[in-house]
Every structure is written in structure tokens, then in C-alpha cells.
N, C-alpha and C. Protein backbone atom coordinates (compact mmCIF):
# COMPACT_ATOMS: atom_id res chain seq x y z
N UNK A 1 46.13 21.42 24.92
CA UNK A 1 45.33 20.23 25.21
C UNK A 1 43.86 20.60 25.38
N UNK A 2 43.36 22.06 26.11
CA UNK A 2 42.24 22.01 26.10
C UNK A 2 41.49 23.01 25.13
N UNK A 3 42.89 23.53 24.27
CA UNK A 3 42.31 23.80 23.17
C UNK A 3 41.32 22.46 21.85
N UNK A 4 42.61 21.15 22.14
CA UNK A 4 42.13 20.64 21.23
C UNK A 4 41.02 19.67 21.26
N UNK A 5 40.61 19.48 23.07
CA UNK A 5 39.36 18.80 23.29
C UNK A 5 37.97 19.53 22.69
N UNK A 6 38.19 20.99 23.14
CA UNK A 6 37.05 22.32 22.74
C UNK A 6 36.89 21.98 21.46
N UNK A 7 37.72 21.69 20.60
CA UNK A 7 37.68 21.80 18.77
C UNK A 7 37.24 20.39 18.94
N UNK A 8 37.43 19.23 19.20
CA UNK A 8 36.64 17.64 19.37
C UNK A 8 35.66 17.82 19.83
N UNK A 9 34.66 18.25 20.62
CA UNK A 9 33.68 18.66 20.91
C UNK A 9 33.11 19.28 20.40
N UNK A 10 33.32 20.26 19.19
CA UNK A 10 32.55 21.33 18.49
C UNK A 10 32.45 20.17 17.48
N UNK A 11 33.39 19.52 16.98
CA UNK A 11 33.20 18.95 15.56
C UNK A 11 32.03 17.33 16.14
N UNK A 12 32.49 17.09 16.58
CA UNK A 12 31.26 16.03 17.28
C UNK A 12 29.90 16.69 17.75
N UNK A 13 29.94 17.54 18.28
CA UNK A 13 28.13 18.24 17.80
C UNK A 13 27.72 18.49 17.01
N UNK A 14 29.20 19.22 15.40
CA UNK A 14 29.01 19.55 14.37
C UNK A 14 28.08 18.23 13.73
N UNK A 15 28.70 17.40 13.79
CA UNK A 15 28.52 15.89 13.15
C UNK A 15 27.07 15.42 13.51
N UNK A 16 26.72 15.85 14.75
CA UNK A 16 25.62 15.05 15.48
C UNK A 16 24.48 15.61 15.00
N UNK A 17 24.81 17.04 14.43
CA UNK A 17 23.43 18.33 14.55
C UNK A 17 23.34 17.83 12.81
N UNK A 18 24.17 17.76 12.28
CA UNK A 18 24.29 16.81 10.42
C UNK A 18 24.13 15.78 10.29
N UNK A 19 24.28 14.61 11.14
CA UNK A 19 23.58 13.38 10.96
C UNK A 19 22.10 13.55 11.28
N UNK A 20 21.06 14.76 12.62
CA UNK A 20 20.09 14.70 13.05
C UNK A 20 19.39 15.65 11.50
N UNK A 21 20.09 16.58 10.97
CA UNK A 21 19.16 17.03 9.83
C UNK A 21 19.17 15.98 8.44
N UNK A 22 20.39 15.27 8.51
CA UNK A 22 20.09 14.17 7.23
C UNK A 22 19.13 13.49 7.54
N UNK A 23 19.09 12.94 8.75
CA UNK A 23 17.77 11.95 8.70
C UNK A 23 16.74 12.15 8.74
N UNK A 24 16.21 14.05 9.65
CA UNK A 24 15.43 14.64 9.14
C UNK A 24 14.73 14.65 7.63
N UNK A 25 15.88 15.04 6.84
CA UNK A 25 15.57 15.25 5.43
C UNK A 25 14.90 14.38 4.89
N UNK A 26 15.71 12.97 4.99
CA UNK A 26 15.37 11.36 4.78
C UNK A 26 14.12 11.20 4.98
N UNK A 27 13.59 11.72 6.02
CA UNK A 27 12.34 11.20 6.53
C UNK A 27 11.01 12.03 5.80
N UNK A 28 11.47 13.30 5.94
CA UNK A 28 10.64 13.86 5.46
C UNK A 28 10.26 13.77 3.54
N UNK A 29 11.25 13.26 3.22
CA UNK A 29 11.37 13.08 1.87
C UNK A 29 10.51 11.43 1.37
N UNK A 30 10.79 10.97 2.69
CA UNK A 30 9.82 9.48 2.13
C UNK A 30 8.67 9.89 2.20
N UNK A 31 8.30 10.75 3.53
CA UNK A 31 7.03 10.43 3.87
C UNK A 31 6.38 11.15 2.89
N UNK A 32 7.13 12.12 2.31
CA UNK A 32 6.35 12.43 0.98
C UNK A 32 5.99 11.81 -0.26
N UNK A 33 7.10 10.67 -0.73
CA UNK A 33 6.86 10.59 -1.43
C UNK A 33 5.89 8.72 -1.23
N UNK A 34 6.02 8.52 0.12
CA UNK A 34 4.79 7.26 0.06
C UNK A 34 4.03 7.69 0.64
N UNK A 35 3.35 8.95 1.22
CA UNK A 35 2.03 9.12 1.98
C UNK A 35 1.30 10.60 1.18
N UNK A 36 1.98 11.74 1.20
CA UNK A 36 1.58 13.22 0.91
C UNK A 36 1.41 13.22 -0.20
N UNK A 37 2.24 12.29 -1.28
CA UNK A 37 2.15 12.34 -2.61
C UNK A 37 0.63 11.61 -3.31
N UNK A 38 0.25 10.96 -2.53
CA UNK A 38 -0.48 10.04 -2.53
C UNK A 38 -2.40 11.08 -2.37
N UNK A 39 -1.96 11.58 -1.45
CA UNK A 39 -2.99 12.63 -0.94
C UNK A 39 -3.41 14.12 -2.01
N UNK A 40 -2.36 14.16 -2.79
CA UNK A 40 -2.55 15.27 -3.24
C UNK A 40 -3.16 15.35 -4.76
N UNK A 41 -3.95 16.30 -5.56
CA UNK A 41 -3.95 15.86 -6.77
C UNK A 41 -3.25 15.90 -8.21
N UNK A 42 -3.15 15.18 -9.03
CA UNK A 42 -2.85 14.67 -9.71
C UNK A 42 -1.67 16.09 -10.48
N UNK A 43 -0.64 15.90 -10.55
CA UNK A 43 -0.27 17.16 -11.18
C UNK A 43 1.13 17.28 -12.51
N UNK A 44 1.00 18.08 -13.21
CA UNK A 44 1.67 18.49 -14.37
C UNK A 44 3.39 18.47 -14.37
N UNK A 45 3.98 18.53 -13.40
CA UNK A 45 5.48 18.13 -13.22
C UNK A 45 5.79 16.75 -13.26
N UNK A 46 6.53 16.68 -14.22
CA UNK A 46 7.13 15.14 -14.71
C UNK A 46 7.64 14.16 -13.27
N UNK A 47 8.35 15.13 -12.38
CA UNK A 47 8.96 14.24 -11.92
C UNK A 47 7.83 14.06 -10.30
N UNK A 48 7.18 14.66 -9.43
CA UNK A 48 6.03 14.66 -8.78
C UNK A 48 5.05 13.45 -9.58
N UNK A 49 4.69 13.51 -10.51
CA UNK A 49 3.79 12.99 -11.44
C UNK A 49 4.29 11.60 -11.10
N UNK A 50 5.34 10.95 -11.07
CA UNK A 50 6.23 10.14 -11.28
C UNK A 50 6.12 9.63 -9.75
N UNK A 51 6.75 10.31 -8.90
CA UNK A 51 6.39 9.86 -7.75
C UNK A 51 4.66 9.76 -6.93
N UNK A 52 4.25 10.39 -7.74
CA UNK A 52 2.73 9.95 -7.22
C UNK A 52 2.18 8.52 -7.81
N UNK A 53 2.44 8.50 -9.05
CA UNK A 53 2.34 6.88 -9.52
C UNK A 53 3.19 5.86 -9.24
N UNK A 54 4.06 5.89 -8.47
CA UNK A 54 4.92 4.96 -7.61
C UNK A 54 4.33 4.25 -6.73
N UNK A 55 4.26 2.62 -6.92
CA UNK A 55 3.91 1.74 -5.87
C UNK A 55 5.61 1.38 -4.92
N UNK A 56 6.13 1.45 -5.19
CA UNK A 56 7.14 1.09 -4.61
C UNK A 56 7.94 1.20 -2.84
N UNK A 57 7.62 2.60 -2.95
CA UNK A 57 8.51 2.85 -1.76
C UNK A 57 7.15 3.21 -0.84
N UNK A 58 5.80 2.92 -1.25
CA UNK A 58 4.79 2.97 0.01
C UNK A 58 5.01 1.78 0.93
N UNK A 59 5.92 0.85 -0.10
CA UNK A 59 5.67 -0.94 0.92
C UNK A 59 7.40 -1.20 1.28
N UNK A 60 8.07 -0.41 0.79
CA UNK A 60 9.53 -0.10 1.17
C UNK A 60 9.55 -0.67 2.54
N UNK A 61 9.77 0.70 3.13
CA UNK A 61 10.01 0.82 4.92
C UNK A 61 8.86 0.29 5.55
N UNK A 62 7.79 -0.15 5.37
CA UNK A 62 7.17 -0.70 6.25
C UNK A 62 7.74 -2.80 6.20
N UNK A 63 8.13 -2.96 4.82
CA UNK A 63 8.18 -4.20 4.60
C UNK A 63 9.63 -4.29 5.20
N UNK A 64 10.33 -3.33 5.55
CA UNK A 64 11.94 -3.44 5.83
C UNK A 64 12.12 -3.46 7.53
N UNK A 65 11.20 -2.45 7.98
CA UNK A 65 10.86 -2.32 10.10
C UNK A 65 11.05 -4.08 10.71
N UNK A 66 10.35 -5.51 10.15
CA UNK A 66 10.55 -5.96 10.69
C UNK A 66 12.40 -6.78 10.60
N UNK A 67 12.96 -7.00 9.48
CA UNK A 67 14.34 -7.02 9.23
C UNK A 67 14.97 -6.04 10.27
N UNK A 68 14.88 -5.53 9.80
CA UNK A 68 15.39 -4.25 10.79
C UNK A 68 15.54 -4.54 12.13
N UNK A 69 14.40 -4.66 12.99
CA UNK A 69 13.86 -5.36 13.78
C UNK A 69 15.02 -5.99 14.56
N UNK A 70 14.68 -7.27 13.79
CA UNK A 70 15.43 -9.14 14.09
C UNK A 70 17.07 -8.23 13.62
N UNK A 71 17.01 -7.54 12.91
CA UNK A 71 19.11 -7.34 12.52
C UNK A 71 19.41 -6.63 14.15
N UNK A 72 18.61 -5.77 14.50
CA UNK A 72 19.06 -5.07 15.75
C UNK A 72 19.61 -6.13 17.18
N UNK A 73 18.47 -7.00 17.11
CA UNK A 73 18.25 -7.63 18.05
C UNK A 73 19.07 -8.55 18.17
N UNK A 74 19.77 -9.40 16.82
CA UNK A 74 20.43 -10.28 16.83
C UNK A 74 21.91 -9.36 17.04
N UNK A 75 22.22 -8.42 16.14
CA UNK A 75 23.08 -7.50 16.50
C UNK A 75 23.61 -7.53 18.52
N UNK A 76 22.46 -7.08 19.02
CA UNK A 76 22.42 -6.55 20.65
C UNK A 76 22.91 -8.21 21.12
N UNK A 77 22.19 -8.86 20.56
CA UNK A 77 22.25 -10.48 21.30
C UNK A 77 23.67 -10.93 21.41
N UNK A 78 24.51 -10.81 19.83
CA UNK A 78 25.96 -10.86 19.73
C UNK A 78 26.63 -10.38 20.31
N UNK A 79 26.27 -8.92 20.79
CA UNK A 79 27.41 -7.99 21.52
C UNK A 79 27.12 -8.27 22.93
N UNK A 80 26.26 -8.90 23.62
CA UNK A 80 25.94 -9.39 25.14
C UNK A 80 26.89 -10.73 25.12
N UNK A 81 26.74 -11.85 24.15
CA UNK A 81 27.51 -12.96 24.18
C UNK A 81 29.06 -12.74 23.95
N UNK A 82 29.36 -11.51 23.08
CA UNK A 82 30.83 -11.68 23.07
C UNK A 82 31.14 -11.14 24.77
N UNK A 83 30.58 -9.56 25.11
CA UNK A 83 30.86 -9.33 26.48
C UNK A 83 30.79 -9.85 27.37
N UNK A 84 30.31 -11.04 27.75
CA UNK A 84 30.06 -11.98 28.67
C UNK A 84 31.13 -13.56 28.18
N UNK A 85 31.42 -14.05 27.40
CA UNK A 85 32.04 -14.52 26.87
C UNK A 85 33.52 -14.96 27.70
């Protein structure tokens, strides 16, 4: 039994320390390609090249924060009314 809590506990940090570097990655990968890419000059790799002439994902996540937003909130609002309910 307290073998198999020790192994639930390793794999749930496992999980936690891999969800915290995916979103790491995530993040660091936008911010490149709507802010750093933007900053840098103009260059000879097809696919860089490509993401530097991208309007797209500079207005992405900023146009998505307030959705986001109102989904959380209405989300939190639902789960207070069912618990109280």
C-alpha cells in the first residue's frame, strides 16, 4: 500500500514537472514567433522567413485573453451555483 502511494506520487510530479515544461515550450515558442521574430532581421531560412511575415498569431492570444477571461469566470460562476445549489 505504501509502496503504491510512493509510485502515485512520483507519477503525479512526473506529470506536473511535463505539463510545467509543455507550457513552457508553448510559451516560449509563441513569444517567438509573434514578438522575437518580429525584432530580428530579415533572414534566408524558408521556414523563420515564414514566420516573420506572419500577421496572424501576433493578434492570436492577445485577441483570445479576453474569451478566456469571461469562459473562466462563467466556468467559476457555474461551479459556485451548482455547490450551493
Amino acid at each position: 500500500m505504501v509502496f503504491s502511494r510512493m509510485r502515485l506520487s512520483e507519477t503525479a510530479t512526473f506529470r506536473g514537472w511535463l505539463f510545467i515544461l509543455m507550457g513552457s515550450v508553448s510559451f516560449v515558442g509563441f513569444l517567438f514567433a509573434a514578438v522575437i521574430s518580429k525584432l530580428l532581421p530579415l533572414s534566408d531560412n524558408p521556414i523563420i522567413s515564414a514566420i516573420q511575415n506572419d500577421r496572424y498569431y501576433c493578434f492570436l492570444v492577445p485577441l483570445t485573453l479576453p474569451i478566456l477571461v469571461s469562459a473562466v469566470y462563467f466556468h467559476w460562476l457555474s461551479m459556485k451555483m451548482f455547490k450551493h445549489a
